[in-house]
C-alpha atoms as a PDB file:
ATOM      1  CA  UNK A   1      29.446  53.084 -41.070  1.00  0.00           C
ATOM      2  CA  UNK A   2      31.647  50.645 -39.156  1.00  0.00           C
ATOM      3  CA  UNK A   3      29.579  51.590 -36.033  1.00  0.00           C
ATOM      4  CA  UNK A   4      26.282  49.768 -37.841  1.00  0.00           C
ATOM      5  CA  UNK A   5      28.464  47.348 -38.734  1.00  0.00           C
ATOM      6  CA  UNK A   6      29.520  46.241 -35.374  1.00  0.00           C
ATOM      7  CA  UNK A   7      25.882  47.327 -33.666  1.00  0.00           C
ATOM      8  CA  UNK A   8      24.066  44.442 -36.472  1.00  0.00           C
ATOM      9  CA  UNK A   9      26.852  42.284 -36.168  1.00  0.00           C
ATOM     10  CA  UNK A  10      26.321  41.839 -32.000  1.00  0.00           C
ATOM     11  CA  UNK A  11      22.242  42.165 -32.502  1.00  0.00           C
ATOM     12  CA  UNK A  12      23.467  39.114 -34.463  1.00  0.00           C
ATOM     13  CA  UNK A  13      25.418  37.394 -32.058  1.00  0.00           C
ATOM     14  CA  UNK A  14      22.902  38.015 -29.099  1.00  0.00           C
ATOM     15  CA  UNK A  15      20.384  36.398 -30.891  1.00  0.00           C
ATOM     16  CA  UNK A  16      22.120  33.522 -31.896  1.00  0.00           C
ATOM     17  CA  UNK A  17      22.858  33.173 -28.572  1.00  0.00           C
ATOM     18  CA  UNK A  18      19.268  33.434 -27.438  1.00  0.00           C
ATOM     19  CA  UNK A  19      18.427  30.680 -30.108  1.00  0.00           C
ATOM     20  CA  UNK A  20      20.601  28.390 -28.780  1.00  0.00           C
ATOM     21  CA  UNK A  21      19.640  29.132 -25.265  1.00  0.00           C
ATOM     22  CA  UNK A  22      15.886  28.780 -26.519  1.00  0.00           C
ATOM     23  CA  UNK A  23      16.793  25.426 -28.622  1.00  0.00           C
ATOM     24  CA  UNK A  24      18.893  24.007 -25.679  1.00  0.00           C
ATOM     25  CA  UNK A  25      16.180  24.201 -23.117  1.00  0.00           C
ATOM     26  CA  UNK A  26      13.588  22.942 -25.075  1.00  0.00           C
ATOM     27  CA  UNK A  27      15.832  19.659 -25.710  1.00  0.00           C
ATOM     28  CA  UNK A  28      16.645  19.402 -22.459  1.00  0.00           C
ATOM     29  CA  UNK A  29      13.096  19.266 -21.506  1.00  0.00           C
ATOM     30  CA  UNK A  30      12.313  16.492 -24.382  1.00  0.00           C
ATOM     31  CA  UNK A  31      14.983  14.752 -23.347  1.00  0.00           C
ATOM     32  CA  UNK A  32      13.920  14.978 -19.547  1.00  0.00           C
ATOM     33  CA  UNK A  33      10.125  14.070 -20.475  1.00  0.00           C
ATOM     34  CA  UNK A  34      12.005  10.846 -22.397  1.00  0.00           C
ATOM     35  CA  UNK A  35      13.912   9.875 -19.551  1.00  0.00           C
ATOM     36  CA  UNK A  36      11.005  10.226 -16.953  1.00  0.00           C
ATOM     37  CA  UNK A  37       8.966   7.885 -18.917  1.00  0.00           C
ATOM     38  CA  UNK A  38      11.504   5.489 -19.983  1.00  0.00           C
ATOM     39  CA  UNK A  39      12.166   4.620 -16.061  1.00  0.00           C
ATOM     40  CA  UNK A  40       8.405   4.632 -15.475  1.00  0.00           C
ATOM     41  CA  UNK A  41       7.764   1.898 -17.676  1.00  0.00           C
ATOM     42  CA  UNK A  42      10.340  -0.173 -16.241  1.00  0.00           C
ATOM     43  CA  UNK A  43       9.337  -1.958 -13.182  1.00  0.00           C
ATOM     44  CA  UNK A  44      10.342  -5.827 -11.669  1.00  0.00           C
ATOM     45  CA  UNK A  45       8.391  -8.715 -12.630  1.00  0.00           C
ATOM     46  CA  UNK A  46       6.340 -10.169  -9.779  1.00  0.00           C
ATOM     47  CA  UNK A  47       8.521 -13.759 -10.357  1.00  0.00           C
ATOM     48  CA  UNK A  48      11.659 -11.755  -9.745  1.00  0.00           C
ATOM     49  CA  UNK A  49      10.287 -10.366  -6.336  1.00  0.00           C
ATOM     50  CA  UNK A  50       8.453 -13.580  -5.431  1.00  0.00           C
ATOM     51  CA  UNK A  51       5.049 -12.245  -5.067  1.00  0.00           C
ATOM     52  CA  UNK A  52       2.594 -13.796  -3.287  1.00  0.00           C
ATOM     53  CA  UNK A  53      -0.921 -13.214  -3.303  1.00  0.00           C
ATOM     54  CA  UNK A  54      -1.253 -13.813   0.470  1.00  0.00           C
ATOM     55  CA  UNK A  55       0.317 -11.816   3.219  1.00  0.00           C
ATOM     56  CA  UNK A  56       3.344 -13.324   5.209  1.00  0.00           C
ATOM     57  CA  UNK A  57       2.761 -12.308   9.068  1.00  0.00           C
ATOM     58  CA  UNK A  58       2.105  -8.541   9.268  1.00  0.00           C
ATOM     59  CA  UNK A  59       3.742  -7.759   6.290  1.00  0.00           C
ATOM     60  CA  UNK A  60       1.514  -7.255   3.311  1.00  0.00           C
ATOM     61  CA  UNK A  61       1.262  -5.011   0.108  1.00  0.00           C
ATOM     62  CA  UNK A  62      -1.139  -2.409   1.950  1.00  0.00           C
ATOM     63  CA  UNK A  63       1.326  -1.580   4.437  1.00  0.00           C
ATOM     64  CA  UNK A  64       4.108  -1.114   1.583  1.00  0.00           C
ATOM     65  CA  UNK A  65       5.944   2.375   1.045  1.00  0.00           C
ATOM     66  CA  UNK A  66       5.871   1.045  -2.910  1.00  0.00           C
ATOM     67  CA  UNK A  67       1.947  -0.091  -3.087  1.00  0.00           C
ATOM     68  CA  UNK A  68      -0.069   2.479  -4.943  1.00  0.00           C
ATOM     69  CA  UNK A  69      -4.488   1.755  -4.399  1.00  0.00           C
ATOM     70  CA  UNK A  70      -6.330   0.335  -5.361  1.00  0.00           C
ATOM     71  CA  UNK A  71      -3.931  -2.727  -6.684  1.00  0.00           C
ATOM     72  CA  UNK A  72      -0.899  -1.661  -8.147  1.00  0.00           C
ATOM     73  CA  UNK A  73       2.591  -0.867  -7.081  1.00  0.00           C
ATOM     74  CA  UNK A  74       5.722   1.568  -7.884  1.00  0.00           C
ATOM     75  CA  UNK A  75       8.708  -1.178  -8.584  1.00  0.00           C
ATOM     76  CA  UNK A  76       6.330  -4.906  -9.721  1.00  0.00           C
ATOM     77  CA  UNK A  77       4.874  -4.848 -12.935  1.00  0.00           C
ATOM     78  CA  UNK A  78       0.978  -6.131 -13.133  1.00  0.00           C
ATOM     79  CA  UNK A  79      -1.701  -6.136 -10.534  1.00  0.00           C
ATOM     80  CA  UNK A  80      -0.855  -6.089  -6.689  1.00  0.00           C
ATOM     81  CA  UNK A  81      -3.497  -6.867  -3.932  1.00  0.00           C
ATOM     82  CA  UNK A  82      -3.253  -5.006  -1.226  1.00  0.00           C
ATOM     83  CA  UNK A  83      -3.310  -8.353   0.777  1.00  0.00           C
ATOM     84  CA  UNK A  84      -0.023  -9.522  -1.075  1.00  0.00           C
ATOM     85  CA  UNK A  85       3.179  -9.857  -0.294  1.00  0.00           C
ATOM     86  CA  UNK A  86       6.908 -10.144  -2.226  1.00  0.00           C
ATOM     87  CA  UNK A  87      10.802  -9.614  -0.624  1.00  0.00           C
ATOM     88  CA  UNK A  88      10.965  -6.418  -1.313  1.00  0.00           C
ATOM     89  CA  UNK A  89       8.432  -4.964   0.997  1.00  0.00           C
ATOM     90  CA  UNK A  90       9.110  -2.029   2.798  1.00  0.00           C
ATOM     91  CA  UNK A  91       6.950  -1.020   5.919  1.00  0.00           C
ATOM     92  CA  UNK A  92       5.519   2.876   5.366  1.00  0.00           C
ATOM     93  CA  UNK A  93       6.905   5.009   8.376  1.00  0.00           C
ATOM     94  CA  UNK A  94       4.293   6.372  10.514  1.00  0.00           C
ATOM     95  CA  UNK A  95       4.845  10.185  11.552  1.00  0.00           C
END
């Protein structure tokens, strides 16, 4: 009898365990899926970067690591021409 005992008390234990494990990766992933979106929405506004909707020189939105077509960009909140231009542009790397 004791050997039941201890064989349902660790079928017990082993699937607490999994229900934790189960429970813990699930909020993890919530909690990732939170974070990811949180940092999405926050982005510079164009007066902080001094945007420009003219190019200065060569450098120009288009050209920019950060631009994403047709008009928008990765780090400045609300529409970006590609013709634009603010201080944090960073030239994309040709390979």
């Amino acid at each position: 009898m004791s050997d039941e005992t201890g064989d349902r008390h660790g079928r017990l234990c082993r699937r607490r365990l999994l229900q934790s494990a189960v429970g813990a990766v699930g909020g993890a992933a919530i909690a990732g899926a939170a974070a990811g979106n949180a940092s999405a929405a926050m982005k510079i506004s164009r007066a902080a970067v001094a945007y420009q909707d003219h190019p200065q020189g060569d450098k120009r939105c288009g050209k920019c690591l950060q631009f994403v077509p047709p008009d928008s960009c990765k780090l400045v909140d609300g529409p970006i021409s590609p013709l634009g231009f603010c201080r944090i542009f960073t030239p994309m790397t040709r390979t």
